[in-house]
PDB file of N, CA and C in Angstrom:
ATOM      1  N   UNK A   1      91.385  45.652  -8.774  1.00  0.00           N
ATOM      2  CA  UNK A   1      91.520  44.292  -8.319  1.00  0.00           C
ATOM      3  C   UNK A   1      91.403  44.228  -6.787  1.00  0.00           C
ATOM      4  N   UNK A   2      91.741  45.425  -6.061  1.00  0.00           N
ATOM      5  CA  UNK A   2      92.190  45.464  -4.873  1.00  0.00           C
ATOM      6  C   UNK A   2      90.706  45.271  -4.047  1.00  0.00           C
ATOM      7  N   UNK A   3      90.134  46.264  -4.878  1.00  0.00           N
ATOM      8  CA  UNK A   3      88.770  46.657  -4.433  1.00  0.00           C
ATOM      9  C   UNK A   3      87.506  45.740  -4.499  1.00  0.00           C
ATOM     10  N   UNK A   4      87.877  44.807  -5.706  1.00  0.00           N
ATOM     11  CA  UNK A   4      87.026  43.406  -5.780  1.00  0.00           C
ATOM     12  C   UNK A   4      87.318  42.672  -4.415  1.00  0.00           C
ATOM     13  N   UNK A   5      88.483  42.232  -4.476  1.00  0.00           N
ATOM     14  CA  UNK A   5      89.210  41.476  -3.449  1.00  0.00           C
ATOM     15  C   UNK A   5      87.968  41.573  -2.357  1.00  0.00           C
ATOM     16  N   UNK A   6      88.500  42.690  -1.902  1.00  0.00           N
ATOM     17  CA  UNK A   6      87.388  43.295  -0.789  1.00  0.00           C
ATOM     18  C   UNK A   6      86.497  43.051  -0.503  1.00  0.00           C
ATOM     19  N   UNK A   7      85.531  43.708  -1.371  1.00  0.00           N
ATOM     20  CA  UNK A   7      84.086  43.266  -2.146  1.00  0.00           C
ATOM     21  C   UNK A   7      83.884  41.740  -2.011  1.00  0.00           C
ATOM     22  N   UNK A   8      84.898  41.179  -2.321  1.00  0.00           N
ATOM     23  CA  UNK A   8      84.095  39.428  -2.159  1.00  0.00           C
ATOM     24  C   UNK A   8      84.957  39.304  -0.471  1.00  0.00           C
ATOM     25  N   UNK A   9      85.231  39.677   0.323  1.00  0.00           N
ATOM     26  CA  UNK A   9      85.939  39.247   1.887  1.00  0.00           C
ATOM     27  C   UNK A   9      84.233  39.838   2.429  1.00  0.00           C
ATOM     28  N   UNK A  10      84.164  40.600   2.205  1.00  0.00           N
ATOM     29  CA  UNK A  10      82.944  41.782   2.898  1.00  0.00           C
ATOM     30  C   UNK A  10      81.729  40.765   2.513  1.00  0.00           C
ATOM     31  N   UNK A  11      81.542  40.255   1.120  1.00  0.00           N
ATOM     32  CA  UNK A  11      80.228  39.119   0.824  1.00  0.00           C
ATOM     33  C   UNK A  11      80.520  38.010   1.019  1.00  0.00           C
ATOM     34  N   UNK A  12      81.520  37.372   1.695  1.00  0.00           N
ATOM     35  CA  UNK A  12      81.523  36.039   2.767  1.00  0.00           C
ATOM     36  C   UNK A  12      81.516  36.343   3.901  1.00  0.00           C
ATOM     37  N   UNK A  13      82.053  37.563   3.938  1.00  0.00           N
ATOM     38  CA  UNK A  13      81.669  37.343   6.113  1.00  0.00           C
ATOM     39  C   UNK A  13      80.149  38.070   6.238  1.00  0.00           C
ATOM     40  N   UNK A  14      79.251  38.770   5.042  1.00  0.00           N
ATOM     41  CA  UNK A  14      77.577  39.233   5.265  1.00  0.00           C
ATOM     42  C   UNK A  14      77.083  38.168   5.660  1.00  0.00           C
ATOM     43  N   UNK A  15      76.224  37.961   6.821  1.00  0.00           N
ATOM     44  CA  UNK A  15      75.467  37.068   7.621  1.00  0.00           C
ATOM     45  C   UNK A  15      73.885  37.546   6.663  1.00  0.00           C
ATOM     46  N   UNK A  16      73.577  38.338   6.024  1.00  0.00           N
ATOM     47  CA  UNK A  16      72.593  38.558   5.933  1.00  0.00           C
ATOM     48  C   UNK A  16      72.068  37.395   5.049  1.00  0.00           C
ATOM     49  N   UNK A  17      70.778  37.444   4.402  1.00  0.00           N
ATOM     50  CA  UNK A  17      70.573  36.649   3.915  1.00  0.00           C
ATOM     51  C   UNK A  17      70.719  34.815   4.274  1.00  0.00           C
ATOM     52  N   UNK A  18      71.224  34.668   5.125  1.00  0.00           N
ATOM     53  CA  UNK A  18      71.536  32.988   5.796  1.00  0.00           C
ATOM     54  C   UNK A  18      70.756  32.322   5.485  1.00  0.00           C
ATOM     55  N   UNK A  19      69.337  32.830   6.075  1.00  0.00           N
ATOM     56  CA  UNK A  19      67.909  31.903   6.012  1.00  0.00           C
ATOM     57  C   UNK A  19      67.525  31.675   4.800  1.00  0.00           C
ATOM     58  N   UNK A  20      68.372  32.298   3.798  1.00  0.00           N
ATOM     59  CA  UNK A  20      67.827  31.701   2.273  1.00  0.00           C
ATOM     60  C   UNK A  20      68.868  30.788   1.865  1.00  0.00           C
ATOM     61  N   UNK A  21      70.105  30.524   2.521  1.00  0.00           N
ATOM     62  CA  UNK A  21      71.053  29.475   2.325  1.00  0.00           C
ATOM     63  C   UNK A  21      70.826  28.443   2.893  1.00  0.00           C
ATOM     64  N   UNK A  22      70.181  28.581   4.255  1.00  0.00           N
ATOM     65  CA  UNK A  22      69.476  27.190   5.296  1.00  0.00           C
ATOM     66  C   UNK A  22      68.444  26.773   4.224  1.00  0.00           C
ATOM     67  N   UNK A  23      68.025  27.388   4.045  1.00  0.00           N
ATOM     68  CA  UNK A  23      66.226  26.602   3.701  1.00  0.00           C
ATOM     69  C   UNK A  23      66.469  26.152   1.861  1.00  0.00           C
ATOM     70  N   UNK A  24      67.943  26.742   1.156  1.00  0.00           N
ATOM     71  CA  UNK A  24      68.111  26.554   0.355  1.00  0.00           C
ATOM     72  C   UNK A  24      68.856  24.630   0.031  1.00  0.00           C
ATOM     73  N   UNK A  25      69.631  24.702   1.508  1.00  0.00           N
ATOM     74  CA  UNK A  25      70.291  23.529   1.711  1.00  0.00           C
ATOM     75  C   UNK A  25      68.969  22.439   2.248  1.00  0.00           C
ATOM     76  N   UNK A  26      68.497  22.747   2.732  1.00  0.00           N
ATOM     77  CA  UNK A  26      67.231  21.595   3.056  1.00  0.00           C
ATOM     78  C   UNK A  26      66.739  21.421   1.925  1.00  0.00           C
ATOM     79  N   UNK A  27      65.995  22.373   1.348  1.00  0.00           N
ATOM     80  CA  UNK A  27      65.396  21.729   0.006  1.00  0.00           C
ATOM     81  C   UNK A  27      66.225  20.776  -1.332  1.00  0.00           C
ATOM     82  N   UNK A  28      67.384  21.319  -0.236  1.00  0.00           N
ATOM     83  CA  UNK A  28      68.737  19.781  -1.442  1.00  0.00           C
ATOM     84  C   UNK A  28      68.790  18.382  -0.784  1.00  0.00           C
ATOM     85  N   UNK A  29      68.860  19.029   0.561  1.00  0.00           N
ATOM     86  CA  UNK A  29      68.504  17.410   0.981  1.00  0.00           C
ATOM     87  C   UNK A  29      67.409  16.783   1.083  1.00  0.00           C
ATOM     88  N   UNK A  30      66.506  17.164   0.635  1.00  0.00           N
ATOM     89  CA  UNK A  30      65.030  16.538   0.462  1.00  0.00           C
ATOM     90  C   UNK A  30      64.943  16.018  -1.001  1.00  0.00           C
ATOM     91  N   UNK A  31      65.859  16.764  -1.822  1.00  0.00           N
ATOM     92  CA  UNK A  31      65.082  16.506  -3.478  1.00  0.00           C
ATOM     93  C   UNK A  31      66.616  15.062  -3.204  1.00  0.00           C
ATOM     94  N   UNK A  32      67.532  15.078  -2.695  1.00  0.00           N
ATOM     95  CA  UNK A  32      68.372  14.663  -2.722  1.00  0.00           C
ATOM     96  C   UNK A  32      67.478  12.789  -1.831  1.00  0.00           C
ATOM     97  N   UNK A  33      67.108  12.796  -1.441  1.00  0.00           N
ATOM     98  CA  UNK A  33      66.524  11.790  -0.451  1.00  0.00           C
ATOM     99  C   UNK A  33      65.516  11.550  -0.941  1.00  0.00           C
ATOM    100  N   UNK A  34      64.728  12.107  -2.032  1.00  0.00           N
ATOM    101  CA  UNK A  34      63.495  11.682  -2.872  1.00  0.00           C
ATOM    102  C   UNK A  34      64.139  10.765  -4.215  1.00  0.00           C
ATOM    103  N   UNK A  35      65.252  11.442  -4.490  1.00  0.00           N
ATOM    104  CA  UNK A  35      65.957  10.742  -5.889  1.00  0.00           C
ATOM    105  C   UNK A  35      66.245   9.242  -5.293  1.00  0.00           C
ATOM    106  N   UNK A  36      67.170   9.210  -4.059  1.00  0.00           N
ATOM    107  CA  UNK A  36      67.404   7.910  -4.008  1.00  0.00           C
ATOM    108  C   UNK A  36      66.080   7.446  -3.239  1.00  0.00           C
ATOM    109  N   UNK A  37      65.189   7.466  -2.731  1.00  0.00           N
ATOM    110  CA  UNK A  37      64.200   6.607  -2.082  1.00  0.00           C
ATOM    111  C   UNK A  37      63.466   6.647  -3.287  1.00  0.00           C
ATOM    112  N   UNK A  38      63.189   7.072  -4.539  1.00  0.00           N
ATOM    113  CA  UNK A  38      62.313   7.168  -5.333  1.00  0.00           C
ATOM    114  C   UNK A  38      61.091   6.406  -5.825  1.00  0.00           C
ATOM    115  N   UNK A  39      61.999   4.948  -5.772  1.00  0.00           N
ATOM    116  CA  UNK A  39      61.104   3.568  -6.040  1.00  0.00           C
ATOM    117  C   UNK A  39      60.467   3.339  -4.978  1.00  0.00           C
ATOM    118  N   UNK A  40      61.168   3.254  -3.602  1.00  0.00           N
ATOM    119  CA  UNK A  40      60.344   3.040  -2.424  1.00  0.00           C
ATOM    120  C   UNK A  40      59.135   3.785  -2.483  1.00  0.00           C
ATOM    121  N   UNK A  41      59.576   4.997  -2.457  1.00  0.00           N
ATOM    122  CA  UNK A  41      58.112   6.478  -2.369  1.00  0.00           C
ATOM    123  C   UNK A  41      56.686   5.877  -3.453  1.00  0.00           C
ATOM    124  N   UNK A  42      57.149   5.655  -5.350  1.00  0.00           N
ATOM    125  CA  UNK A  42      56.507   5.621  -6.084  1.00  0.00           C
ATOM    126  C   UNK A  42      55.506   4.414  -5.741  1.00  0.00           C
ATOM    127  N   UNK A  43      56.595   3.330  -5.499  1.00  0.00           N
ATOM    128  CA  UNK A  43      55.561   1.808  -5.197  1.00  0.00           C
ATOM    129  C   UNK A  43      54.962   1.976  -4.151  1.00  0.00           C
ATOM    130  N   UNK A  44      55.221   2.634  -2.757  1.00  0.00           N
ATOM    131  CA  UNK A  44      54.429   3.061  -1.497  1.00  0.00           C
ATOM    132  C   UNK A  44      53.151   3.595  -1.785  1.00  0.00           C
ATOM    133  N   UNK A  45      52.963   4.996  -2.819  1.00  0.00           N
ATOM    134  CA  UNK A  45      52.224   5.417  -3.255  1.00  0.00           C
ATOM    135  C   UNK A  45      51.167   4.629  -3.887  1.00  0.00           C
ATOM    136  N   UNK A  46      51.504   3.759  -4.934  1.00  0.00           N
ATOM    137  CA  UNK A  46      51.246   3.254  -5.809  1.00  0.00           C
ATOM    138  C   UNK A  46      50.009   1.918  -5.074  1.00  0.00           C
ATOM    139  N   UNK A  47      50.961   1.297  -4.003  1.00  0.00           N
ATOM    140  CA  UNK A  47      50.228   0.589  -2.927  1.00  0.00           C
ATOM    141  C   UNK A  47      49.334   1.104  -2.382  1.00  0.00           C
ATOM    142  N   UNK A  48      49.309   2.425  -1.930  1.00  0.00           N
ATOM    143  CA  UNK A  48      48.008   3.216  -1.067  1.00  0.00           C
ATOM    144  C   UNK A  48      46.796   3.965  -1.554  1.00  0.00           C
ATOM    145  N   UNK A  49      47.062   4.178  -3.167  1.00  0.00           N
ATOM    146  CA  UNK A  49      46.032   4.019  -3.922  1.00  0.00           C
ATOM    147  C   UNK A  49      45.299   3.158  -4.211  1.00  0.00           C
ATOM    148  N   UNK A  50      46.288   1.966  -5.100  1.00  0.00           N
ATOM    149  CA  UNK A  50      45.624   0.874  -4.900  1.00  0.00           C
ATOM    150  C   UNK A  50      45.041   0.424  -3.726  1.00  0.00           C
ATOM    151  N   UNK A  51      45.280   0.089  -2.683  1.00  0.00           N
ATOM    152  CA  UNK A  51      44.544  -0.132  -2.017  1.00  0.00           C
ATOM    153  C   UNK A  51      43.079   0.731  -1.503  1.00  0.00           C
ATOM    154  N   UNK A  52      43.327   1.704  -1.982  1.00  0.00           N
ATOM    155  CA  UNK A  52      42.199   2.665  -1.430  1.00  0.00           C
ATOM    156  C   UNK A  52      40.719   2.703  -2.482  1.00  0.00           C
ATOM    157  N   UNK A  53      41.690   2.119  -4.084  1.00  0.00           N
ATOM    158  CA  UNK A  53      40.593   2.000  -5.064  1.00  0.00           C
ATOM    159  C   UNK A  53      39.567   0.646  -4.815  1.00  0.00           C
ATOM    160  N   UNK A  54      40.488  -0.568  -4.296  1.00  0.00           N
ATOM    161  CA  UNK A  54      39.794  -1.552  -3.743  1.00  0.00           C
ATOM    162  C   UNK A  54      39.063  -1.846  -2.256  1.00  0.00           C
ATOM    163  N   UNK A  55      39.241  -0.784  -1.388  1.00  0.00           N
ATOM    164  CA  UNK A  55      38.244  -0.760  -0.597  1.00  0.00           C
ATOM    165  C   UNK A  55      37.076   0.197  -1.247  1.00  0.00           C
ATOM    166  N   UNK A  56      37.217   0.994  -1.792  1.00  0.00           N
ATOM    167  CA  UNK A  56      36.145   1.663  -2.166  1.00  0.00           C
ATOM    168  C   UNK A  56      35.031   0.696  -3.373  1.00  0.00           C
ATOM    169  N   UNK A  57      35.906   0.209  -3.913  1.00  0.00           N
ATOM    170  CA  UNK A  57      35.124  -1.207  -4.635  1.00  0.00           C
ATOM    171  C   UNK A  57      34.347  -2.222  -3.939  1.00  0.00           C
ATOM    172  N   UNK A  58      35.241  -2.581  -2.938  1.00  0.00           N
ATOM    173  CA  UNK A  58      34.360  -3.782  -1.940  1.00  0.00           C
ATOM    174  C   UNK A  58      33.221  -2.809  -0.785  1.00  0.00           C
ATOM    175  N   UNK A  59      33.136  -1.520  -0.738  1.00  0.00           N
ATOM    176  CA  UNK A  59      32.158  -1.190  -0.054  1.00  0.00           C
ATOM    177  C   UNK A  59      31.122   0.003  -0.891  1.00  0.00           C
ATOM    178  N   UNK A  60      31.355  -0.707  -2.303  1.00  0.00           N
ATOM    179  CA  UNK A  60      30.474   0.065  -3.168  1.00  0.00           C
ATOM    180  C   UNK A  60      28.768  -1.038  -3.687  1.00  0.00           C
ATOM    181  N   UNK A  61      29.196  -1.864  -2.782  1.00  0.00           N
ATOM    182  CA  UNK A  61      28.400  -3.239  -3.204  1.00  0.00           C
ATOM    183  C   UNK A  61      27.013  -2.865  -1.600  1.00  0.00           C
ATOM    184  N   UNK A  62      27.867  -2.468  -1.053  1.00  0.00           N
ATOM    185  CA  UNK A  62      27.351  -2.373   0.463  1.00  0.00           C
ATOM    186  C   UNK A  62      26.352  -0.785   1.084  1.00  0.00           C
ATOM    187  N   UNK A  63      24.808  -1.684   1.479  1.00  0.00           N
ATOM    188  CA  UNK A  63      23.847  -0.145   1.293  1.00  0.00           C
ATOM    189  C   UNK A  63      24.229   0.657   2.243  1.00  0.00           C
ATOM    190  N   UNK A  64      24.370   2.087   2.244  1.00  0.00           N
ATOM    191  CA  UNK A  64      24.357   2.600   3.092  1.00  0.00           C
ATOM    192  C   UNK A  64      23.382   2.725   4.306  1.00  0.00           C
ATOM    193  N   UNK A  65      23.457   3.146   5.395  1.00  0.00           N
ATOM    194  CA  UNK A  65      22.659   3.098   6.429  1.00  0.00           C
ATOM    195  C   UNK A  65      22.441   4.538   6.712  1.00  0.00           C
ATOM    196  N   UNK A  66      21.243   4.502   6.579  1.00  0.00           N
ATOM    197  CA  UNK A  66      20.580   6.232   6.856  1.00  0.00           C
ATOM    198  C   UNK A  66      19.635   6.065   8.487  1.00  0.00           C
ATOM    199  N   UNK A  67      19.994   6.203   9.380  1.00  0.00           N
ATOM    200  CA  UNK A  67      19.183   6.136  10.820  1.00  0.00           C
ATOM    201  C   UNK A  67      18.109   7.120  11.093  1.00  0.00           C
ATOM    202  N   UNK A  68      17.076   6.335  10.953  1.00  0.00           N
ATOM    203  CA  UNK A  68      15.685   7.152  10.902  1.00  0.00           C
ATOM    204  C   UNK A  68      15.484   7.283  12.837  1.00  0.00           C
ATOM    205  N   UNK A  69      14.154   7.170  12.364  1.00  0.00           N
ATOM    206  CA  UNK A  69      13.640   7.143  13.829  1.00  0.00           C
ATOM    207  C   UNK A  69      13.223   5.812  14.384  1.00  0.00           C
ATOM    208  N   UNK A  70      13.305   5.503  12.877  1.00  0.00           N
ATOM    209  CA  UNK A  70      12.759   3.692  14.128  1.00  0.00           C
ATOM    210  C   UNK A  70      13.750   2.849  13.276  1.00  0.00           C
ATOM    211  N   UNK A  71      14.980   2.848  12.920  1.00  0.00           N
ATOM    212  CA  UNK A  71      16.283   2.133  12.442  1.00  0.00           C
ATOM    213  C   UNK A  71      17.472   2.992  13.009  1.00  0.00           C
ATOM    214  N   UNK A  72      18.678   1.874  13.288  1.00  0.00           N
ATOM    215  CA  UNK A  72      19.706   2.526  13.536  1.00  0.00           C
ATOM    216  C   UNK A  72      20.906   1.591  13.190  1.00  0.00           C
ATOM    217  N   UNK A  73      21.836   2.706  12.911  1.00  0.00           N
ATOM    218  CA  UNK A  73      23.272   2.242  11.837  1.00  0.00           C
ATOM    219  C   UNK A  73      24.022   1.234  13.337  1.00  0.00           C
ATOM    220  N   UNK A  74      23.876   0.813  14.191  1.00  0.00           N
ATOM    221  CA  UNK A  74      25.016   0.467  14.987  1.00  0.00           C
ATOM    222  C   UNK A  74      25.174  -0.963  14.593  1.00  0.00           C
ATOM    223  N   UNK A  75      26.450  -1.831  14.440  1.00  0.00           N
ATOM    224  CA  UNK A  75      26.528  -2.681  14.107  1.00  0.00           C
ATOM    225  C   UNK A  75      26.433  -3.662  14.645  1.00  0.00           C
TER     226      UNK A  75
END
């Protein structure tokens, strides 16, 4: 018993390993800050697709401009 005791005083004061407890605690507060912003994030998303499917719609109507030698794309 004595010797456990020990054994766990000696594996709370080991510094080693830390950087897997830091980077373990960030990745809680991130999944932790995704759960509650969740709806914000999904509909944000959701908005920037959409929107990206409808510009690509309204400039799928529109010819491209290829600049030769005697035409040019400037508007």
């Amino acid at each position: 018993m004595k010797k456990t005791l020990e054994w766990m005083k000696a594996f709370w004061k080991d510094e080693e390993g830390l950087g897997t407890l830091e980077i373990l605690l960030i990745v809680a507060v991130l999944v932790a800050i995704a759960i509650i912003f969740r709806k914000w994030i999904v509909s944000w998303f959701q908005k920037l697709i959409g929107d990206a499917n409808t510009d690509l719609k309204d400039n799928s109507t529109v010819t491209p401009c290829v600049p030769g030698p005697t035409t040019s794309c400037a508007p």
